[in-house]
Protein backbone atom coordinates (compact mmCIF):
# COMPACT_ATOMS: atom_id res chain seq x y z
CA UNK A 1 92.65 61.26 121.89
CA UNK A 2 91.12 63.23 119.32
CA UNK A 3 89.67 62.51 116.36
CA UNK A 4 92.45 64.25 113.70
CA UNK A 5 94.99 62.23 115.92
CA UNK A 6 93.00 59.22 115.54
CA UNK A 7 92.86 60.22 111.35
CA UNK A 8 96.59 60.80 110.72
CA UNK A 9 98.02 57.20 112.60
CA UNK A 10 95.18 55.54 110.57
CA UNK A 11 96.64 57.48 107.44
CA UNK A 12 100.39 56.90 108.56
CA UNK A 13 99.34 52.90 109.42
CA UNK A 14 97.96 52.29 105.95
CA UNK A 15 101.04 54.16 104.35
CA UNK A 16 103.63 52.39 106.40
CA UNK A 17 102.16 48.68 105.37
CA UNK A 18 100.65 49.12 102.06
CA UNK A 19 102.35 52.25 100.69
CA UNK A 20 105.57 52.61 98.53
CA UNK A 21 108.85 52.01 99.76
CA UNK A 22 110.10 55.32 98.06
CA UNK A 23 107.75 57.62 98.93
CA UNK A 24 109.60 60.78 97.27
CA UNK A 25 109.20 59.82 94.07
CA UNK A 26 106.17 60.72 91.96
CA UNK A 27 103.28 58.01 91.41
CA UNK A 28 103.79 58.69 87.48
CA UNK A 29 107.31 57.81 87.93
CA UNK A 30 106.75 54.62 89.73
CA UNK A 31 107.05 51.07 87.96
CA UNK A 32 104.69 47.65 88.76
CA UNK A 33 104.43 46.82 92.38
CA UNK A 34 105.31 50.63 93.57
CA UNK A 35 103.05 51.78 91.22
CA UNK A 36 99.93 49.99 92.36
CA UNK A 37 101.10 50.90 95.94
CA UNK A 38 101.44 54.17 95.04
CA UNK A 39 97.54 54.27 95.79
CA UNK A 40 98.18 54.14 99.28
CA UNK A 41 100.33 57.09 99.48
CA UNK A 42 99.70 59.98 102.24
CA UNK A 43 99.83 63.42 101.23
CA UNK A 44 103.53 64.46 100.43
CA UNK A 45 104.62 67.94 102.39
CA UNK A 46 107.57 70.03 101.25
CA UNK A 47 108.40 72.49 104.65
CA UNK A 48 104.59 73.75 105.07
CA UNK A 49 103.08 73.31 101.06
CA UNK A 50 101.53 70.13 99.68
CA UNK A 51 103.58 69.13 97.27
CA UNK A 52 100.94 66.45 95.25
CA UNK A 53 97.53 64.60 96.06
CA UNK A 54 97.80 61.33 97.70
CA UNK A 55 97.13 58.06 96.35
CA UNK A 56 93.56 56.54 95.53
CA UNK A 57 92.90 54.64 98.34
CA UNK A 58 94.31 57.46 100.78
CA UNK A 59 91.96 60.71 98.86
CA UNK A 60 88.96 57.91 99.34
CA UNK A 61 89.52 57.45 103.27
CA UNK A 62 90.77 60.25 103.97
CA UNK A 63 90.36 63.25 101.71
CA UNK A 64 92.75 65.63 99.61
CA UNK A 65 93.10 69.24 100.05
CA UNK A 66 94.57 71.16 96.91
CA UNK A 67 98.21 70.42 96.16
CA UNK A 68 101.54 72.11 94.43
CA UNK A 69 101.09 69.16 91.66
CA UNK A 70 98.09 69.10 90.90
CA UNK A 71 98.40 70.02 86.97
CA UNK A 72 101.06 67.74 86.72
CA UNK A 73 98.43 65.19 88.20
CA UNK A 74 95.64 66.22 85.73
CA UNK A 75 98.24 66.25 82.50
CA UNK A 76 99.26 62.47 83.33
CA UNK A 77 95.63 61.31 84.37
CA UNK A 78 95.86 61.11 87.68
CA UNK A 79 93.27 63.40 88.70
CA UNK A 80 93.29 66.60 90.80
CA UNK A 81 90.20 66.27 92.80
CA UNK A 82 89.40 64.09 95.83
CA UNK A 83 87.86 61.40 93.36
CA UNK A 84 90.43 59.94 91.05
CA UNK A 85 89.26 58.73 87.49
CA UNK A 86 89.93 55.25 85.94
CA UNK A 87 93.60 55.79 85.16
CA UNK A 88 96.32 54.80 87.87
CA UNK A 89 98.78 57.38 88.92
């Protein structure tokens, strides 16, 4: 199996059991529990684009390409590189 296969069921595993239940929603939008889980949240695709970063503990493991959101990230102090700053998204 290769390696990116390996990458995106780690990805999907740690999204599926520590993740958000509502995954369409934005982190910013998200209340106590979801938004601590929020952290764990794989990148978000709309068709083909990336619509927003993912989560904390997903851009740490894994990495973030540039995303749709990302101002919208930066304005609310969530970041909008790979390393997010002190403030929870």
């Amino acid at each position: 199996m290769p390696g990116s296969a390996l990458k995106r069921l780690a990805a999907h595993y740690v999204e599926a059991v520590y993740g958000p239940t509502d995954r369409d929603r934005e982190p910013w939008r998200q209340e106590g529990e979801e938004r601590t889980r929020a952290d764990y949240q794989r990148i978000p695709w709309r068709g083909q684009r990336i619509e927003r970063r993912p989560g904390a503990v997903c851009q740490a493991l894994f990495g973030a390409p540039d995303a749709e959101q990302d101002d919208a990230m930066r304005e609310r102090g969530c970041g909008g590189t790979a390393v997010v700053r002190e403030g929870r998204c």
